[in-house]
N, C-alpha and C. Protein backbone atom coordinates (compact mmCIF):
# COMPACT_ATOMS: atom_id res chain seq x y z
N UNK A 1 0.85 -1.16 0.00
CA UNK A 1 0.00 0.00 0.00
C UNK A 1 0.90 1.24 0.00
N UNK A 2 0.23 2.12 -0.55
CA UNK A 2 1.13 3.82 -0.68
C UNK A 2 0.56 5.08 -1.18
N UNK A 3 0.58 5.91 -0.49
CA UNK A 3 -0.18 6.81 -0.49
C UNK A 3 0.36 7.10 -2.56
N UNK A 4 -0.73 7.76 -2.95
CA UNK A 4 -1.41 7.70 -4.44
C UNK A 4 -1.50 9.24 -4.46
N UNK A 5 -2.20 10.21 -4.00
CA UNK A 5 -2.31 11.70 -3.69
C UNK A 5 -3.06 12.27 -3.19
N UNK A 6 -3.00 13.33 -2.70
CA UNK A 6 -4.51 14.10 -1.76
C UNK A 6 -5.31 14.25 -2.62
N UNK A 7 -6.49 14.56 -2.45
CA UNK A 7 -7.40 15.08 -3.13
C UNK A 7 -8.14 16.36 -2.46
N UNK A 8 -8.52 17.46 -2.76
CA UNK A 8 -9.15 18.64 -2.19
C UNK A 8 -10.04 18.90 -2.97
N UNK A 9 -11.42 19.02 -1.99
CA UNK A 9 -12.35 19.79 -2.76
C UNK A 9 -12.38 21.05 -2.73
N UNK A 10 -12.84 22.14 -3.92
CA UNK A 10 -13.11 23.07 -4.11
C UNK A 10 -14.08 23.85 -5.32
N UNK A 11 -14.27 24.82 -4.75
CA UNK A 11 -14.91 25.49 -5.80
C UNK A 11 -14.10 25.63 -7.32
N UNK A 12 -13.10 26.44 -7.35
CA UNK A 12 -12.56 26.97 -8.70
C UNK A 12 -11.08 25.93 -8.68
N UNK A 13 -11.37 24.21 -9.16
CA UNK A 13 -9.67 23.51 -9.04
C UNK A 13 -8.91 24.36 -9.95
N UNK A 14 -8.82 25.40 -11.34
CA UNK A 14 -7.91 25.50 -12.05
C UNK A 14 -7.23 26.95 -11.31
N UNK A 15 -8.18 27.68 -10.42
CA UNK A 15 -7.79 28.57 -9.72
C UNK A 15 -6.46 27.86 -8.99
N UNK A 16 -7.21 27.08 -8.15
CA UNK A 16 -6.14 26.21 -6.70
C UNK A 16 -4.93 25.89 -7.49
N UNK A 17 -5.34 25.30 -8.12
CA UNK A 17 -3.60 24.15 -8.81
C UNK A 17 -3.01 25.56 -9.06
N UNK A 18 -3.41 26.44 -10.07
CA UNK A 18 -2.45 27.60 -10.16
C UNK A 18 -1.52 28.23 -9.08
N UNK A 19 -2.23 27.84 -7.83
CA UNK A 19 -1.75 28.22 -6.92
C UNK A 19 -0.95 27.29 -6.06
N UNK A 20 -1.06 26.37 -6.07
CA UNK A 20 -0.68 25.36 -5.58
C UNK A 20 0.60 24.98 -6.35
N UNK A 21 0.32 25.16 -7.58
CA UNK A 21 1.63 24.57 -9.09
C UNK A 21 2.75 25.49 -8.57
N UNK A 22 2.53 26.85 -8.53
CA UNK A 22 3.40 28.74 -8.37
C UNK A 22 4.23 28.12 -6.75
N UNK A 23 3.39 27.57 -5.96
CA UNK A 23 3.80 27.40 -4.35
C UNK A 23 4.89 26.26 -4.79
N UNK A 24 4.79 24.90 -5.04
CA UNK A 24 5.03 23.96 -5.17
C UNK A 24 6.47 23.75 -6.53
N UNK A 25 6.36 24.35 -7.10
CA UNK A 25 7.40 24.07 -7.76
C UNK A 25 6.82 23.08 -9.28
N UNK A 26 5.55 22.65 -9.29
CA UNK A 26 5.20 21.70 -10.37
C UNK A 26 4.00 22.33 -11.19
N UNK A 27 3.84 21.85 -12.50
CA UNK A 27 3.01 22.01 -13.27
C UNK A 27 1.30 21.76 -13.27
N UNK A 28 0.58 23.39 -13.22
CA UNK A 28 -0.77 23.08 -13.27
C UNK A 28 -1.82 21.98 -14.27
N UNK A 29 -1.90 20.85 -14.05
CA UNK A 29 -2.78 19.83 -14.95
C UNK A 29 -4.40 20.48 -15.34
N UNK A 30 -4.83 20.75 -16.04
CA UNK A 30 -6.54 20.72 -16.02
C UNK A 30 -6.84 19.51 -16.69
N UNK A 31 -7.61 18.74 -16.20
CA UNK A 31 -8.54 17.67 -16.38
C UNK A 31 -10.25 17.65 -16.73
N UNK A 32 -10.51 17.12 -17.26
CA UNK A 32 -12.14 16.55 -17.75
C UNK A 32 -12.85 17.02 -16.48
N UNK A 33 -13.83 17.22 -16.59
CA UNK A 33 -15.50 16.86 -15.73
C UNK A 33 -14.59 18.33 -14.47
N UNK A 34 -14.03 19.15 -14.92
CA UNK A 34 -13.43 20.34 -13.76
C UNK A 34 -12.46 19.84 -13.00
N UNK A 35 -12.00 18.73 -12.97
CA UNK A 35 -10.45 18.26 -11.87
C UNK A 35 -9.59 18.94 -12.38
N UNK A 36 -8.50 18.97 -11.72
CA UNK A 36 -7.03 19.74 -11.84
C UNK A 36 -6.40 19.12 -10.98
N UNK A 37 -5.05 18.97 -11.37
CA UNK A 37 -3.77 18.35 -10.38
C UNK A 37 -2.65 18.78 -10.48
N UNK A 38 -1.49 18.76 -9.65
CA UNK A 38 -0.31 19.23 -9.80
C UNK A 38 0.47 17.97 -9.03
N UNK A 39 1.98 17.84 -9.88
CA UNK A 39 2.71 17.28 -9.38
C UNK A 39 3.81 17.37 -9.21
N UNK A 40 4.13 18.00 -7.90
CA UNK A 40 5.21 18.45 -7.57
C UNK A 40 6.49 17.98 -7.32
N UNK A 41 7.68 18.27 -7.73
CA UNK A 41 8.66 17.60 -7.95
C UNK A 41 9.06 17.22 -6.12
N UNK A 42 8.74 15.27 -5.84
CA UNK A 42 9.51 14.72 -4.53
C UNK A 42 7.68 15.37 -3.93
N UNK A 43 7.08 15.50 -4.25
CA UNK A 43 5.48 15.22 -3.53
C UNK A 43 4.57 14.40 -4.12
N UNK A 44 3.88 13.88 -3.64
CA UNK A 44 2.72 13.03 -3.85
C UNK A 44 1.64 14.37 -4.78
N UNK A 45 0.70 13.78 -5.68
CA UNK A 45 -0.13 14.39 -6.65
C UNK A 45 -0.89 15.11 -5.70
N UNK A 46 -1.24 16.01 -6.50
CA UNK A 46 -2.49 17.20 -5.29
C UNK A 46 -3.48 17.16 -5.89
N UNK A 47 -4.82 16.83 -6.20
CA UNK A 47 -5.98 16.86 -7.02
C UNK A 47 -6.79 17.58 -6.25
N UNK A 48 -7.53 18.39 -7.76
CA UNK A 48 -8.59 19.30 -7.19
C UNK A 48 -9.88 18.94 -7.71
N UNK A 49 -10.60 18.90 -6.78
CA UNK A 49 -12.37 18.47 -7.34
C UNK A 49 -13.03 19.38 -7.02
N UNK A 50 -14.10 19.76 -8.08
CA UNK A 50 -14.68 20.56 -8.27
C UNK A 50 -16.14 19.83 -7.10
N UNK A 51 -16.34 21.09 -6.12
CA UNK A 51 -17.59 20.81 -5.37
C UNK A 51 -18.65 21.78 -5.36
N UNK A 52 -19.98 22.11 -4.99
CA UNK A 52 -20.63 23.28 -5.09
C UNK A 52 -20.61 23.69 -3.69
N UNK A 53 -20.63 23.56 -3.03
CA UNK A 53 -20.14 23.77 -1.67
C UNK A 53 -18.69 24.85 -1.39
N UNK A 54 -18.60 25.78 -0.43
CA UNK A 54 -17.48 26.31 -0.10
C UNK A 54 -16.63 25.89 1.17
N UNK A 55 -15.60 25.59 1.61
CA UNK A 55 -15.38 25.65 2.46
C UNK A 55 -16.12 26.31 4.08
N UNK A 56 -16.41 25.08 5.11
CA UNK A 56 -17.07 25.64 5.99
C UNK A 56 -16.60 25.70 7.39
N UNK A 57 -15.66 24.57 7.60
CA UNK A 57 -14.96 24.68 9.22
C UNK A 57 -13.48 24.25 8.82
N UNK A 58 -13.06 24.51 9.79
CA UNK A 58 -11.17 23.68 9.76
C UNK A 58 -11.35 22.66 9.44
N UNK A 59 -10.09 22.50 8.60
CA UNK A 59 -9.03 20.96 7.96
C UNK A 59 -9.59 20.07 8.99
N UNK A 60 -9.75 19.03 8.92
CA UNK A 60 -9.46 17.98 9.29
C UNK A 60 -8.08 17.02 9.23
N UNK A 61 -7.86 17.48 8.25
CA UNK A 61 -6.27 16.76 7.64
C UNK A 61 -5.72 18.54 6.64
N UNK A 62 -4.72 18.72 7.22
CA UNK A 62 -3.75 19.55 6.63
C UNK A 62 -1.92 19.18 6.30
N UNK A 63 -1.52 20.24 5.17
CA UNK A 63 -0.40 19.42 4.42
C UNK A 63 0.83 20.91 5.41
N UNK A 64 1.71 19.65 6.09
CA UNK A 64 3.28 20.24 6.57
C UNK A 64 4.04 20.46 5.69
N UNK A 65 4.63 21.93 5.18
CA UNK A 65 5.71 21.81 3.90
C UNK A 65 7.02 22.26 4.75
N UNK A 66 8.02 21.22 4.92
CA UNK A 66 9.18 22.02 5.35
C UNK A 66 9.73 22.44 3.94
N UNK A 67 10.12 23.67 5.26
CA UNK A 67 10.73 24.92 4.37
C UNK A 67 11.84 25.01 5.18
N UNK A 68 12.97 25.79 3.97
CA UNK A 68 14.22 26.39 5.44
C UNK A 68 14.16 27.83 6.02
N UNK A 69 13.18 28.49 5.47
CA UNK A 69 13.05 30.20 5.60
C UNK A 69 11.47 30.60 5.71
N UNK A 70 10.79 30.37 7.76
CA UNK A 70 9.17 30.20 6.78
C UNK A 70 9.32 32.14 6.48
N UNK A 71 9.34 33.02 6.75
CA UNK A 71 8.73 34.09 5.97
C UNK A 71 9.29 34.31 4.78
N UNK A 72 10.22 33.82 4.44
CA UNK A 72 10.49 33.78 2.60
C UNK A 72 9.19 33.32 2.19
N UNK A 73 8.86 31.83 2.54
CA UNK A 73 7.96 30.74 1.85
C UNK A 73 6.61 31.73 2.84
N UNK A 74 6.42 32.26 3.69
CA UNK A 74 5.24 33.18 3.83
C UNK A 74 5.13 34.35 2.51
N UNK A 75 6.40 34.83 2.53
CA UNK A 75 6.16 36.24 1.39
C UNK A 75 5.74 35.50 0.15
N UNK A 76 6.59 34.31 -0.43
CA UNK A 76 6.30 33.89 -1.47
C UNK A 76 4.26 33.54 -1.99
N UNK A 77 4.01 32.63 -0.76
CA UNK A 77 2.78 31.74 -0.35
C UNK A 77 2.04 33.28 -0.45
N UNK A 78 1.53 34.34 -0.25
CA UNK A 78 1.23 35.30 -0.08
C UNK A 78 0.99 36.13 -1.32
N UNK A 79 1.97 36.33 -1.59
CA UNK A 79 2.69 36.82 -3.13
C UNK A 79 1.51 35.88 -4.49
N UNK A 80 1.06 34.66 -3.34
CA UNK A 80 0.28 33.57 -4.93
C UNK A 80 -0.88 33.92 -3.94
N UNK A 81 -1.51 34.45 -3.33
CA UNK A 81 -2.69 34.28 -2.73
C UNK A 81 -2.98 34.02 -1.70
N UNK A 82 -2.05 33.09 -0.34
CA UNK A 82 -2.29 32.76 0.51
C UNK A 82 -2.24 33.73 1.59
N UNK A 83 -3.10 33.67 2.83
CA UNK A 83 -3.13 34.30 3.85
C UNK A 83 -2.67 34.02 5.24
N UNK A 84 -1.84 34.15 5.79
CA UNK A 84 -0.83 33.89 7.28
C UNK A 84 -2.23 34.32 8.16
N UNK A 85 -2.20 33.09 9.16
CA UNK A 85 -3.29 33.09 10.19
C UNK A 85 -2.09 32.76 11.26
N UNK A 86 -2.51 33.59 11.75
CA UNK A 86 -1.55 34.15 13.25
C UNK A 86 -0.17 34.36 13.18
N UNK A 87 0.81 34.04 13.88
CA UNK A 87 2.16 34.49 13.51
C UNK A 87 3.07 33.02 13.76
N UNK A 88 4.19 32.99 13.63
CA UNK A 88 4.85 31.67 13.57
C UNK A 88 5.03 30.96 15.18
N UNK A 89 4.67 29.95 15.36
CA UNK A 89 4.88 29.70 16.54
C UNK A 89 6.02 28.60 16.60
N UNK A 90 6.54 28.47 17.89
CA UNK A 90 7.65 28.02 17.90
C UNK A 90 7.48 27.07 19.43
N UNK A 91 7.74 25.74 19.21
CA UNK A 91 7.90 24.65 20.32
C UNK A 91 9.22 24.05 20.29
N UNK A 92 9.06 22.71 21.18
CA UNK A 92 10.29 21.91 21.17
C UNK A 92 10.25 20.92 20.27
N UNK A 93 9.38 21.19 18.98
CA UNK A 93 9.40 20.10 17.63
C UNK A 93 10.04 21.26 16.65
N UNK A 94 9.90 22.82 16.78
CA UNK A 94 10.63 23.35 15.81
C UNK A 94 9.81 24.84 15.80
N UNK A 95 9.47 25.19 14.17
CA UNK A 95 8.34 26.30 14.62
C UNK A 95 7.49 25.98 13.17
N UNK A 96 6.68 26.65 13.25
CA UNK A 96 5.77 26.78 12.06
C UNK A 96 4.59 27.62 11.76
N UNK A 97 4.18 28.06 11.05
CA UNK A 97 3.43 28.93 10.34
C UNK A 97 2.27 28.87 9.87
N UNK A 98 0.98 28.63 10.13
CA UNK A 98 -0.66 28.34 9.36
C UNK A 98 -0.71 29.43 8.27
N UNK A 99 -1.33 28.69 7.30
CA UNK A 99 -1.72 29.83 6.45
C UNK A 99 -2.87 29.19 5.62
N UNK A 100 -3.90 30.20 4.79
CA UNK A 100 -4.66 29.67 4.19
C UNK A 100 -4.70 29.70 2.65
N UNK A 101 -5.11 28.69 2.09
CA UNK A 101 -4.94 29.06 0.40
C UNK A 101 -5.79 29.84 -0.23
N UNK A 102 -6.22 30.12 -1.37
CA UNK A 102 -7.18 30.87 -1.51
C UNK A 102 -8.52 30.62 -1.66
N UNK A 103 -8.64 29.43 -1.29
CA UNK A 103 -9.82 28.67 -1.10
C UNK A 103 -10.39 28.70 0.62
N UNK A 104 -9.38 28.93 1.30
CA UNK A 104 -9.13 28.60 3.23
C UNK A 104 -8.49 27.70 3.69
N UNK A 105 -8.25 26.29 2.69
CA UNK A 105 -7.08 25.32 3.16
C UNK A 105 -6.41 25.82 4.06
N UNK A 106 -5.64 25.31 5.06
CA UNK A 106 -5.17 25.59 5.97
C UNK A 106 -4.21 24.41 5.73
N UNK A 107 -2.75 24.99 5.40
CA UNK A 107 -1.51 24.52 5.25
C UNK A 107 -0.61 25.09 6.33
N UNK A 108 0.71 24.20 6.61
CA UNK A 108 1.83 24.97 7.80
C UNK A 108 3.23 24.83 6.58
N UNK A 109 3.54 26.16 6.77
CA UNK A 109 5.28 25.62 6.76
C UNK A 109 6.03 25.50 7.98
N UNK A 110 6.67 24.62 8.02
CA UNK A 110 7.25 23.85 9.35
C UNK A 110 9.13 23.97 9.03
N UNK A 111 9.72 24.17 9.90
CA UNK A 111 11.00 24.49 9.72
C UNK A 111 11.75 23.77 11.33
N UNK A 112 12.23 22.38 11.20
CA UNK A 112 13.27 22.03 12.35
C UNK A 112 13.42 22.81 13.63
């Protein structure tokens, strides 16, 4: 068994992947019936499904991107649309950063 790729629902997938492709380093896919995917070079596939529904409460499951610089990868993530929800916090696993995509996903960059 092995993980295959996330899948996210959303309203606009060719919006997301654009954004997701710009963050990620890989190429926006558009697909049939409104899907979109990106596959980022050393990540598992990101698929986007088209839902009529908007986002309504927190992730249940959210994606950790280590980074080595999070407010570079904040200015960058930002720079494509995303929004920094609160400020970086920092424990005895390392520190990291919430932010939302432009959908509300709620992603961390995580840094050692």
């Amino acid at each position: 068994m092995r993980l295959d790729q996330f899948v996210v629902d959303c309203l606009e997938p060719a919006r997301l992947v654009r954004f997701w492709a710009g963050l990620s380093g890989g190429e926006p896919v558009l697909r049939g019936q409104g899907w979109a995917h990106v596959q980022p070079p050393g990540w598992p596939r990101i698929s986007f499904q088209p839902v009529p529904e908007g986002k309504a409460v927190k992730n249940r499951l959210h994606l950790d991107i280590l980074v080595d610089d999070i407010p570079a990868a904040v200015a960058k993530a930002e720079g494509l649309g995303a929004r920094a929800v609160g400020g970086v916090v920092t424990d005895e696993q390392g520190s990291f950063q919430v932010l939302q995509d432009p959908e509300g996903n709620e992603f961390c960059f995580v840094h050692p």
